[in-house]
C-alpha atoms as a PDB file:
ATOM      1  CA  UNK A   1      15.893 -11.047  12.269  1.00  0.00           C
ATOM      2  CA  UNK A   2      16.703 -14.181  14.292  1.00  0.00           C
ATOM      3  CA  UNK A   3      19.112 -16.133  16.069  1.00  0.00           C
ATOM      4  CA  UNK A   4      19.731 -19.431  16.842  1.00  0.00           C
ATOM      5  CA  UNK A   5      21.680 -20.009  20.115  1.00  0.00           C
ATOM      6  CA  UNK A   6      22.093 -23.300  21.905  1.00  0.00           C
ATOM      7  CA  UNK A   7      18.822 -23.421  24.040  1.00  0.00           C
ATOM      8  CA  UNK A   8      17.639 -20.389  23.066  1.00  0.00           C
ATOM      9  CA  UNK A   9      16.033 -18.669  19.875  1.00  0.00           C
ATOM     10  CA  UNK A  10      15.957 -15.433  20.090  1.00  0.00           C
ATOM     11  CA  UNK A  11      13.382 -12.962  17.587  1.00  0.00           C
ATOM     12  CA  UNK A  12      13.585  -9.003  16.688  1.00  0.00           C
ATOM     13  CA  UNK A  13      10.490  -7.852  14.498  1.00  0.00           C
ATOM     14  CA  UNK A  14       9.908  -4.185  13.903  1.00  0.00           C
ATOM     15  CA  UNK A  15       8.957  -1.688  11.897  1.00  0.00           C
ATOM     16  CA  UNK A  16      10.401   1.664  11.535  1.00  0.00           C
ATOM     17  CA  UNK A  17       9.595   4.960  12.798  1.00  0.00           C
ATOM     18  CA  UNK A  18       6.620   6.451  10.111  1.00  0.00           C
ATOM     19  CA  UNK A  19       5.553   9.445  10.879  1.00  0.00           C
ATOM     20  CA  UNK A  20       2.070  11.400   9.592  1.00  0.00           C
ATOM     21  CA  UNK A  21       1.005  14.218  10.926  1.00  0.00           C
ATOM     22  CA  UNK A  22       3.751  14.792  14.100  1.00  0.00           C
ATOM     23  CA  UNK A  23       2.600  11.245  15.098  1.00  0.00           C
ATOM     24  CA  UNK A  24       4.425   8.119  15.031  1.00  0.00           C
ATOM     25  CA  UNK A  25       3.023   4.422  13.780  1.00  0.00           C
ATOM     26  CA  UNK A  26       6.647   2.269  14.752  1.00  0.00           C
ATOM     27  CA  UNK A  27       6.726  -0.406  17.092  1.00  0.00           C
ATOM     28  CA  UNK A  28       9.573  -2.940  18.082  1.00  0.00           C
ATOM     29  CA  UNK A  29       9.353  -6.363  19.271  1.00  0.00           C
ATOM     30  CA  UNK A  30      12.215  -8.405  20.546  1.00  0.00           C
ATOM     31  CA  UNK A  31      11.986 -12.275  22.251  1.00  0.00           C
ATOM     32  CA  UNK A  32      13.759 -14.697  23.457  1.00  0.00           C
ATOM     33  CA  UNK A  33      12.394 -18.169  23.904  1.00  0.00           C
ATOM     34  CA  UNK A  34      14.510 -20.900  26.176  1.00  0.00           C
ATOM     35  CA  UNK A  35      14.122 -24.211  25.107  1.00  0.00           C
ATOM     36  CA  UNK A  36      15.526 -25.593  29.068  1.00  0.00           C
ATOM     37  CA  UNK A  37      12.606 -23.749  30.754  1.00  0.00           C
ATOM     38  CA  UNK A  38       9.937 -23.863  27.208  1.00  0.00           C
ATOM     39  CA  UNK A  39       9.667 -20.007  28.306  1.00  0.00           C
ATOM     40  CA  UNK A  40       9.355 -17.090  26.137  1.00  0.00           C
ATOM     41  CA  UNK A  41      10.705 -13.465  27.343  1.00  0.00           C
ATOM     42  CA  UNK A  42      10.644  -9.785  25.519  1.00  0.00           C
ATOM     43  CA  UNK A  43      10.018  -6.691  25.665  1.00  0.00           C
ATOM     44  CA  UNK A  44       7.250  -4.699  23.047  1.00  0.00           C
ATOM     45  CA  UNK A  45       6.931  -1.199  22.948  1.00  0.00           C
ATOM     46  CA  UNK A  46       4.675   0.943  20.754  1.00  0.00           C
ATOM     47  CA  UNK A  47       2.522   3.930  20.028  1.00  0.00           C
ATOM     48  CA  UNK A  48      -1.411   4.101  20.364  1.00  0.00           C
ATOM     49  CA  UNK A  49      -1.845   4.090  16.790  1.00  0.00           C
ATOM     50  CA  UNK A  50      -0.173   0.933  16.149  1.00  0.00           C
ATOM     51  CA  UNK A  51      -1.731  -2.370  16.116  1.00  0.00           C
ATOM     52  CA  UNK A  52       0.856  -3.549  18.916  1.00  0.00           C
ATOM     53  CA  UNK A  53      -2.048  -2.711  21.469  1.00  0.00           C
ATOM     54  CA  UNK A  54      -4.644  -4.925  19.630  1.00  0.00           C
ATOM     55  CA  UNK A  55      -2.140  -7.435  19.296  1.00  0.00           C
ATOM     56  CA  UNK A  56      -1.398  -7.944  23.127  1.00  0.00           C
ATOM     57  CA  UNK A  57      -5.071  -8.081  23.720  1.00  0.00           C
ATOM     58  CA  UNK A  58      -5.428 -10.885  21.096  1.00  0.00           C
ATOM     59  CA  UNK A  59      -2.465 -12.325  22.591  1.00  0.00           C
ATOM     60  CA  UNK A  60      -3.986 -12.693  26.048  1.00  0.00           C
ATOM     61  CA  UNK A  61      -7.162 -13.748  24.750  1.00  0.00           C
ATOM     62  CA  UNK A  62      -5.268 -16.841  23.768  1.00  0.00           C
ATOM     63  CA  UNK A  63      -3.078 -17.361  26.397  1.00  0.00           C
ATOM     64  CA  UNK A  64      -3.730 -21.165  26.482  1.00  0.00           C
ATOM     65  CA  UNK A  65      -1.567 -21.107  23.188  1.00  0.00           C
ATOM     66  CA  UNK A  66       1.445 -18.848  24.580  1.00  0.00           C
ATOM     67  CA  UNK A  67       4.011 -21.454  24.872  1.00  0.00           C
ATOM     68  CA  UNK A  68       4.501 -21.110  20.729  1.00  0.00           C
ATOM     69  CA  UNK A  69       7.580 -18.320  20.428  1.00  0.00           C
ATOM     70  CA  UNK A  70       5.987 -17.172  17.127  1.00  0.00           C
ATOM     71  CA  UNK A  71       2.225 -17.038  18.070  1.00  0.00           C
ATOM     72  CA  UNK A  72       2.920 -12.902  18.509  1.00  0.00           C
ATOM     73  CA  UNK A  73       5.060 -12.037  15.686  1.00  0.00           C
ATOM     74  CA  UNK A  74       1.792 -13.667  13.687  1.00  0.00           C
ATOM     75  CA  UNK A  75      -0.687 -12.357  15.379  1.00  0.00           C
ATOM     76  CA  UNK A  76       0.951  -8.386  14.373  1.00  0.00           C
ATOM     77  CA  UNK A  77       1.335  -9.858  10.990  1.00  0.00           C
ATOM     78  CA  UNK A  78      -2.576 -10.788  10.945  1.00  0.00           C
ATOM     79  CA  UNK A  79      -3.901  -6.822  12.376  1.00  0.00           C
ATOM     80  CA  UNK A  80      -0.906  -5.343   9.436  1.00  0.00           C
ATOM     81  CA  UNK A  81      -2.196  -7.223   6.534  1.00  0.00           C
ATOM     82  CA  UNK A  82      -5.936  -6.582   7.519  1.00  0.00           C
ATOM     83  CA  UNK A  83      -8.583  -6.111   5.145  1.00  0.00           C
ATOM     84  CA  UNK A  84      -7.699  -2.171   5.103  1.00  0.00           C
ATOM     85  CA  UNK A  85      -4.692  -3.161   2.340  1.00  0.00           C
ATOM     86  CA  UNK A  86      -7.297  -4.864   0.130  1.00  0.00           C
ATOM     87  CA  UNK A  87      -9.647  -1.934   0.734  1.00  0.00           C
ATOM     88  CA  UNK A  88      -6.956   1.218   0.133  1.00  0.00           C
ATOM     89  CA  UNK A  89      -6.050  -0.974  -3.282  1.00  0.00           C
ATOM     90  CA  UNK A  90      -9.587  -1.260  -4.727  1.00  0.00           C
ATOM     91  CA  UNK A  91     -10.048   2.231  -3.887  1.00  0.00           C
ATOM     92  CA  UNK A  92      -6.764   3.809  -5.866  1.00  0.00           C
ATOM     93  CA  UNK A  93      -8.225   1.416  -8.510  1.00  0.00           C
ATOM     94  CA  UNK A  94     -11.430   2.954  -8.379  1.00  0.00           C
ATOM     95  CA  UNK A  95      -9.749   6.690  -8.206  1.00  0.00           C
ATOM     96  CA  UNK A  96      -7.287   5.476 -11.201  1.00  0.00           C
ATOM     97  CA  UNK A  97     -10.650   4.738 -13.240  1.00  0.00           C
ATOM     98  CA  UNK A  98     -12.016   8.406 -12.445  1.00  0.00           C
ATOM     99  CA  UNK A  99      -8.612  10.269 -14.043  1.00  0.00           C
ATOM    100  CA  UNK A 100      -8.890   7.899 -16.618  1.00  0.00           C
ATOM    101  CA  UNK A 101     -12.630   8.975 -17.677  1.00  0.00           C
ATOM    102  CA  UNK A 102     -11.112  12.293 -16.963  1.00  0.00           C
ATOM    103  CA  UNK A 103      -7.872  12.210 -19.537  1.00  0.00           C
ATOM    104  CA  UNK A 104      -9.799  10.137 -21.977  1.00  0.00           C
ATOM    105  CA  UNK A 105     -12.897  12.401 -21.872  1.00  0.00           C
ATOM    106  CA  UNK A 106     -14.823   9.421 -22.304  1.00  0.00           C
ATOM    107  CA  UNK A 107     -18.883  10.479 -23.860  1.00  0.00           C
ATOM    108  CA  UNK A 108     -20.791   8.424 -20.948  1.00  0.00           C
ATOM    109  CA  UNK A 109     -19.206  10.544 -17.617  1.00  0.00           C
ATOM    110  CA  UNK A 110     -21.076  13.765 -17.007  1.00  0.00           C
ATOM    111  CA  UNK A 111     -19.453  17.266 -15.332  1.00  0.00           C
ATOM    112  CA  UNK A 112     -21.820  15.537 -12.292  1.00  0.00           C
ATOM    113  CA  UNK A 113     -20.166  12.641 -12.149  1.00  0.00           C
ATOM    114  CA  UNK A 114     -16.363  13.552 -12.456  1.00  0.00           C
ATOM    115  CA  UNK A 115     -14.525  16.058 -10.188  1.00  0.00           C
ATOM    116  CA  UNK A 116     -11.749  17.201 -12.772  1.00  0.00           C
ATOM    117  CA  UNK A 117     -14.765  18.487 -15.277  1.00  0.00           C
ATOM    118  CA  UNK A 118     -16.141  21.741 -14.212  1.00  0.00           C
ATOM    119  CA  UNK A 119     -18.745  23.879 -16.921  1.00  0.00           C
ATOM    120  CA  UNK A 120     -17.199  21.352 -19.702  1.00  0.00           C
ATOM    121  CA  UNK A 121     -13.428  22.292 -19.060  1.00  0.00           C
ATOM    122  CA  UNK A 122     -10.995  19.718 -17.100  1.00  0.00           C
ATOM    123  CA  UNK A 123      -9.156  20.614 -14.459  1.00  0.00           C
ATOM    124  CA  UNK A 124      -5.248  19.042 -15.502  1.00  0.00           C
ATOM    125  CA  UNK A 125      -2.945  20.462 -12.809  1.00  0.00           C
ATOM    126  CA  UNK A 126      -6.025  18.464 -10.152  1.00  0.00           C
ATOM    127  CA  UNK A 127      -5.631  15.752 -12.500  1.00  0.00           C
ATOM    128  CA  UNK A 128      -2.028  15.376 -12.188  1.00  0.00           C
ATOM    129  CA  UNK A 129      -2.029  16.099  -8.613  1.00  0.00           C
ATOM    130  CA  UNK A 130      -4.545  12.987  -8.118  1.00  0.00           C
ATOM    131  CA  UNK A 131      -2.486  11.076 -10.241  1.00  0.00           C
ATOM    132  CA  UNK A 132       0.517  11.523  -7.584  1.00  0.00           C
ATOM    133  CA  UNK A 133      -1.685  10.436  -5.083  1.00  0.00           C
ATOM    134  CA  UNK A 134      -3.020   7.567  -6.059  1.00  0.00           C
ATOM    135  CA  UNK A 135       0.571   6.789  -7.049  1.00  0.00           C
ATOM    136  CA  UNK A 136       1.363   6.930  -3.591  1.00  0.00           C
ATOM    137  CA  UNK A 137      -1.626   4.505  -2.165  1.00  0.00           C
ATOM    138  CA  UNK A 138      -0.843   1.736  -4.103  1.00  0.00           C
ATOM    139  CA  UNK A 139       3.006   1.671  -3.044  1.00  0.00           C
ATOM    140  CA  UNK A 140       1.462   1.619   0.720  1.00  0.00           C
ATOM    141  CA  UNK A 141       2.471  -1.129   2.523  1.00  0.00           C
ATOM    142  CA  UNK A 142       4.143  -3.021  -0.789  1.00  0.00           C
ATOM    143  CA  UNK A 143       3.917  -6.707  -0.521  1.00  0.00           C
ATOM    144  CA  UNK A 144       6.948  -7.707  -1.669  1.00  0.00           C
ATOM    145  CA  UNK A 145       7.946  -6.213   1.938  1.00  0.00           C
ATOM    146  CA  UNK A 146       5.571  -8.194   3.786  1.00  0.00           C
ATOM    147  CA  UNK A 147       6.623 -11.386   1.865  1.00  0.00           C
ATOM    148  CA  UNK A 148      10.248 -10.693   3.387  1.00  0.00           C
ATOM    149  CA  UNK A 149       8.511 -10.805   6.549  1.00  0.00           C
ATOM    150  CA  UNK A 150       6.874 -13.693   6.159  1.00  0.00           C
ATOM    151  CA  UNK A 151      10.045 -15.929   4.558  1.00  0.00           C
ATOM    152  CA  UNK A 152      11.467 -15.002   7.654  1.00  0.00           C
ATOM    153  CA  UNK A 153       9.090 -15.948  10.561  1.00  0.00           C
ATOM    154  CA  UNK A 154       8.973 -19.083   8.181  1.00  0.00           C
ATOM    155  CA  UNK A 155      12.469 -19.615   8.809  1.00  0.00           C
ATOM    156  CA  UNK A 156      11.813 -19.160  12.155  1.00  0.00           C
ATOM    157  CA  UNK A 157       9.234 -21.569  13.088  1.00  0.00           C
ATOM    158  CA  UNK A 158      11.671 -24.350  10.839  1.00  0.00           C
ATOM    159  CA  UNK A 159      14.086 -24.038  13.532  1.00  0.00           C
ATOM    160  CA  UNK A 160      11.961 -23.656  16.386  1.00  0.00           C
ATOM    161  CA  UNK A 161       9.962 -26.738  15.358  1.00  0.00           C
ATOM    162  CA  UNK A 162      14.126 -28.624  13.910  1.00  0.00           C
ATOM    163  CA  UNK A 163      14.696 -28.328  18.423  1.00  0.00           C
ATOM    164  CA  UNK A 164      11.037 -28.633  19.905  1.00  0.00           C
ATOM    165  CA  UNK A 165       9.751 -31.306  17.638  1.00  0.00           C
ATOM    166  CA  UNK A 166      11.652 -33.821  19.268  1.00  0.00           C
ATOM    167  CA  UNK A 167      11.477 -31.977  22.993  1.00  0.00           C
ATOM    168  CA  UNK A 168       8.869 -33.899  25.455  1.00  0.00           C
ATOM    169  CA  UNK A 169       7.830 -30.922  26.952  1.00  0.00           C
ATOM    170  CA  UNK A 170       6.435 -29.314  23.851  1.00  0.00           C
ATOM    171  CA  UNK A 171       4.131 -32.990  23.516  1.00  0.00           C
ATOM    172  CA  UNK A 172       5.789 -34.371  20.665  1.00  0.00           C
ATOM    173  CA  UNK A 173       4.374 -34.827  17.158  1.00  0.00           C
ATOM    174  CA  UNK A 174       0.118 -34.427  17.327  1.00  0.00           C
ATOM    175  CA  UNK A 175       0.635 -32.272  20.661  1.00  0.00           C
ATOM    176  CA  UNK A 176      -0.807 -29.194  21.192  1.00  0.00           C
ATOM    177  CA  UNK A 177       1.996 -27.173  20.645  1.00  0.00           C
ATOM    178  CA  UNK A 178       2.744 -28.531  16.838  1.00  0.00           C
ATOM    179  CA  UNK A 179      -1.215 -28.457  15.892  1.00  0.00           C
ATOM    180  CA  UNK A 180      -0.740 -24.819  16.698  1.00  0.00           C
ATOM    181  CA  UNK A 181       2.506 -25.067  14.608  1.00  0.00           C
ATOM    182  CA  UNK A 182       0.728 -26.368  11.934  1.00  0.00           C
ATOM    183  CA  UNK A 183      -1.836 -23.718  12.014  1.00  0.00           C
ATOM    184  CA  UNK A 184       0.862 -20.686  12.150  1.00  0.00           C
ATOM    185  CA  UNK A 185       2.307 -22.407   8.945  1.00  0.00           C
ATOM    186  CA  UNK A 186      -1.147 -22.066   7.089  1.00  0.00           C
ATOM    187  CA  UNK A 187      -2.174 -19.338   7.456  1.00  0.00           C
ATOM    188  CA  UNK A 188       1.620 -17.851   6.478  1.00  0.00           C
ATOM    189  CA  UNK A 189       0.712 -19.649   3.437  1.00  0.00           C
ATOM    190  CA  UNK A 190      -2.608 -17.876   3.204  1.00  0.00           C
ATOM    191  CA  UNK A 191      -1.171 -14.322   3.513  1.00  0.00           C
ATOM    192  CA  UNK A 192       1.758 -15.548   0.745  1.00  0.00           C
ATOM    193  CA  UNK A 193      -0.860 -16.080  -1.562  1.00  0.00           C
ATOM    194  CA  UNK A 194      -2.862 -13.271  -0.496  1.00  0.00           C
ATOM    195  CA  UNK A 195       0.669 -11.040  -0.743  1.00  0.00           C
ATOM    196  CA  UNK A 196       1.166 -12.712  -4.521  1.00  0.00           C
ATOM    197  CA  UNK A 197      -2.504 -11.608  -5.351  1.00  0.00           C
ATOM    198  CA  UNK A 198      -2.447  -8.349  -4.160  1.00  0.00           C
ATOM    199  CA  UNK A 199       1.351  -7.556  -5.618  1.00  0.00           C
ATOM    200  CA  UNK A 200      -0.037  -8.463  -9.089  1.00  0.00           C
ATOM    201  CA  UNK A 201      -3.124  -6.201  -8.914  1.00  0.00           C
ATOM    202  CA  UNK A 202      -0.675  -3.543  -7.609  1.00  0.00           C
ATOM    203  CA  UNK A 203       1.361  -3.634 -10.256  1.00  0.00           C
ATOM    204  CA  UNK A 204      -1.868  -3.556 -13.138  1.00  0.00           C
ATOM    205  CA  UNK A 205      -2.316  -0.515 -11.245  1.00  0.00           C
ATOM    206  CA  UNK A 206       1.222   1.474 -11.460  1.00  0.00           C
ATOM    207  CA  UNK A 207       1.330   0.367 -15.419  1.00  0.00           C
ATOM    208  CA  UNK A 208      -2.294   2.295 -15.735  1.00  0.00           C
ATOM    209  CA  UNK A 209      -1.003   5.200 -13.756  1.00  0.00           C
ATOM    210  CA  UNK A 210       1.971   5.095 -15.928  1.00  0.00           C
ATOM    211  CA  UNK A 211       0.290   5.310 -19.118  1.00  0.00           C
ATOM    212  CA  UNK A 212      -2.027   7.955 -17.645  1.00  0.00           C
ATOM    213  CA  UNK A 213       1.000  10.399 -16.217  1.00  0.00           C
ATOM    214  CA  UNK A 214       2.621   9.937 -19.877  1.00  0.00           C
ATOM    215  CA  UNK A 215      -0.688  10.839 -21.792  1.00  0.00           C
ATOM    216  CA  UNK A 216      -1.215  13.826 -19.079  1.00  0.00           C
ATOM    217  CA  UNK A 217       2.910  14.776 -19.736  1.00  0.00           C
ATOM    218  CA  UNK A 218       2.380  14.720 -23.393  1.00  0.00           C
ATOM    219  CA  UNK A 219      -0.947  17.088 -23.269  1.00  0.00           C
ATOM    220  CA  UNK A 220      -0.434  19.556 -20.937  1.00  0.00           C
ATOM    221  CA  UNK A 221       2.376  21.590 -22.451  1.00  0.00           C
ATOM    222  CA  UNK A 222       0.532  21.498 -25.233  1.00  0.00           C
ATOM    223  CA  UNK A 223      -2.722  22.720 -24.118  1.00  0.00           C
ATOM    224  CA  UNK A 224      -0.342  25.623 -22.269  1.00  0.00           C
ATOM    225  CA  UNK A 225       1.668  26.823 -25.171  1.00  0.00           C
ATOM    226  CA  UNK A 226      -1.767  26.637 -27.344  1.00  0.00           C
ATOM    227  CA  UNK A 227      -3.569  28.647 -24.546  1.00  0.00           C
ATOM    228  CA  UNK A 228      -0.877  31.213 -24.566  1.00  0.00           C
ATOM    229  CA  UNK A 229      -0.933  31.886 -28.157  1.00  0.00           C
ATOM    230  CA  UNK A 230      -4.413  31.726 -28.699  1.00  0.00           C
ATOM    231  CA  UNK A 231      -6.391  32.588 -25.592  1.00  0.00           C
ATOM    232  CA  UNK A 232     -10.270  32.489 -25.159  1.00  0.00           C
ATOM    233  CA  UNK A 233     -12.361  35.499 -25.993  1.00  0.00           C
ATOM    234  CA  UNK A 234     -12.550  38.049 -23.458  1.00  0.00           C
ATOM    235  CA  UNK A 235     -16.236  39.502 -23.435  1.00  0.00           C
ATOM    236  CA  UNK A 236     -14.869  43.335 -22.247  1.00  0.00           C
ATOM    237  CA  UNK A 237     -11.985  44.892 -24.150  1.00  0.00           C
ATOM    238  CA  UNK A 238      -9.775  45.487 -21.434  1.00  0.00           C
ATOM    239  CA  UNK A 239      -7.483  42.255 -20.788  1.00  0.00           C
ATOM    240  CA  UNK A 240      -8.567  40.797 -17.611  1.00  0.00           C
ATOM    241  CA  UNK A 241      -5.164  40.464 -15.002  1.00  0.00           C
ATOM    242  CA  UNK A 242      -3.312  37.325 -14.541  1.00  0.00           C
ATOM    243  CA  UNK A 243      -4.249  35.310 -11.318  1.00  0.00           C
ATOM    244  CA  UNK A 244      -1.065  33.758  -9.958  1.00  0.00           C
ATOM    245  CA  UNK A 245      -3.223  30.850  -8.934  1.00  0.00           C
ATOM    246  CA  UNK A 246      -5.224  30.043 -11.957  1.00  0.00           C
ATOM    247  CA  UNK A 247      -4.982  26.532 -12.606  1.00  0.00           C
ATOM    248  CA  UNK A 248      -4.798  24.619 -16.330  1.00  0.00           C
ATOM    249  CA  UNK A 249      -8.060  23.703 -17.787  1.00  0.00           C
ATOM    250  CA  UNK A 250      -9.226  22.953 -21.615  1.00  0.00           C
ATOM    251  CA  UNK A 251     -12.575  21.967 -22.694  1.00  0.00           C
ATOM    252  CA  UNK A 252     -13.961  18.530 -22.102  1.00  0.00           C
ATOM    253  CA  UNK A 253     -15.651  18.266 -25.650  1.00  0.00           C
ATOM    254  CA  UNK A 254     -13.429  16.612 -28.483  1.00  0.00           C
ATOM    255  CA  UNK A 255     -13.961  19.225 -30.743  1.00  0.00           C
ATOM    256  CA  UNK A 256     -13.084  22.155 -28.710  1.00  0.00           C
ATOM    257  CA  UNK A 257      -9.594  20.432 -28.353  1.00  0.00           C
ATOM    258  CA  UNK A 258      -6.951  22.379 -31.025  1.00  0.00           C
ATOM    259  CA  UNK A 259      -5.766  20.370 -33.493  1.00  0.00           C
ATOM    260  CA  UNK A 260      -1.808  19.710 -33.165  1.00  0.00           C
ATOM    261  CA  UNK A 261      -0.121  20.548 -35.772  1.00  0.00           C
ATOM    262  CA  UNK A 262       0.775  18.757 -38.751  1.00  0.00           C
ATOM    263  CA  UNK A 263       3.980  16.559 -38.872  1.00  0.00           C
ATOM    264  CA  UNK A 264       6.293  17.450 -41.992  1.00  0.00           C
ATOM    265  CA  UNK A 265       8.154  14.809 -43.853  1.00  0.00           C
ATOM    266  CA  UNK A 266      12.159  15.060 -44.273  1.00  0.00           C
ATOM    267  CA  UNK A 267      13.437  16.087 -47.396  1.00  0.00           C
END
């Protein structure tokens, strides 16, 4: 959110209270530059375990570039869209093609190599938990969120730059202040086309979890009404008790599956 004031421009950037674990990851950031004095004054406050800390650090590091209004707000978008989003999205890719080898009991994984195949019978109710999971990691930090973000500070810097540009103080066109200006606007235009990227791989990734849940939906009342009408072969006579906490599991082999039965046509 900004506003646009006479001399002054003034800049709220937040993000909401998360909380994990009893602990909190929101921060709030609110300036106000003055374009009679070229100063910029806030207030940031945060927890530990946001990246507001490293973000003042960086920000002093370059304190020869302060007299930009938006070199912050960038500088907390750079340490939110790190290189951990790229990483947490190949890895639900990577855990999406496990429960895939897993619900297409595909000949080339081994029990070794797969978690949801135990002495040749898959584990569903892990598979479906997984699947909920990974479900969850790839909606983590969505980018069509950050891309708000990003059309925003853009519209920022337009009218910072519509009142500085022509400002003396700020050194005019090929100044400091608007090569630095010109750098901001890159690399926005980097993490838009980074955003774009990742959104479309994020959304390969819900369509294959998709089609996996609906496979997994399909089979497993299946497997349970066939496993309560015909139940494996008990090697002692006396019926073994029910364990409350059993979970679902059916042989991995293709032949072991039962065969569903037979679709009649309508007279």
């Amino acid at each position: 959110m900004l506003t646009f004031l006479f001399s002054f421009l003034e800049i709220i950037f937040r993000k909401s209270d998360v909380r994990k674990r009893g602990l909190t990851r929101g921060w709030e950031l609110m300036l106000s530059h003055s374009f009679r004095t070229n100063i910029t004054t806030g207030y940031a406050k945060g927890t530990p375990s946001s990246d507001l800390i490293e973000s003042i650090k960086h920000l002093r590091a370059c304190a020869a570039q302060i007299q930009h209004p938006l070199l912050l707000p960038v500088i907390i978008l750079s340490h939110d869209l790190s290189i951990k989003t790229d990483q947490r999205q190949r890895e639900a890719r990577d855990w999406l093609r496990n429960l895939e080898h897993a619900v297409s009991m595909r000949t080339e994984v081994n029990d070794e190599d797969s978690k949801y195949i135990h002495d040749s019978m898959i584990d569903l109710d892990q598979i479906n938990r997984d699947l909920v999971e990974c479900h969850s990691q790839v909606l983590w930090k969505r980018p069509q969120a950050y891309q708000e973000i990003i059309r925003g500070i853009h519209c920022a810097m337009d009218r910072f730059w519509q009142k500085a540009g022509s400002d003396p103080a700020y050194g005019g066109v090929g100044g400091d202040v608007d090569k630095l200006h010109r750098s901001l606007l890159a690399r926005l235009e980097f993490y838009q086309a980074k955003l774009k990227g990742i959104e479309n791989y994020a959304h390969i990734t819900l369509e294959r979890l998709t089609i996996q849940r609906a496979a997994v939906r399909v089979t497993h009342p299946f497997l349970t009404k066939e496993m309560k009408t015909n139940p494996p072969p008990s090697s002692t006579t006396s019926s073994p008790k029910k364990n409350p906490n059993s979970v679902s599991k059916w042989p991995a082999s293709n032949a072991a599956w039962p065969t569903p039965p037979a679709a009649t046509a309508p007279r």
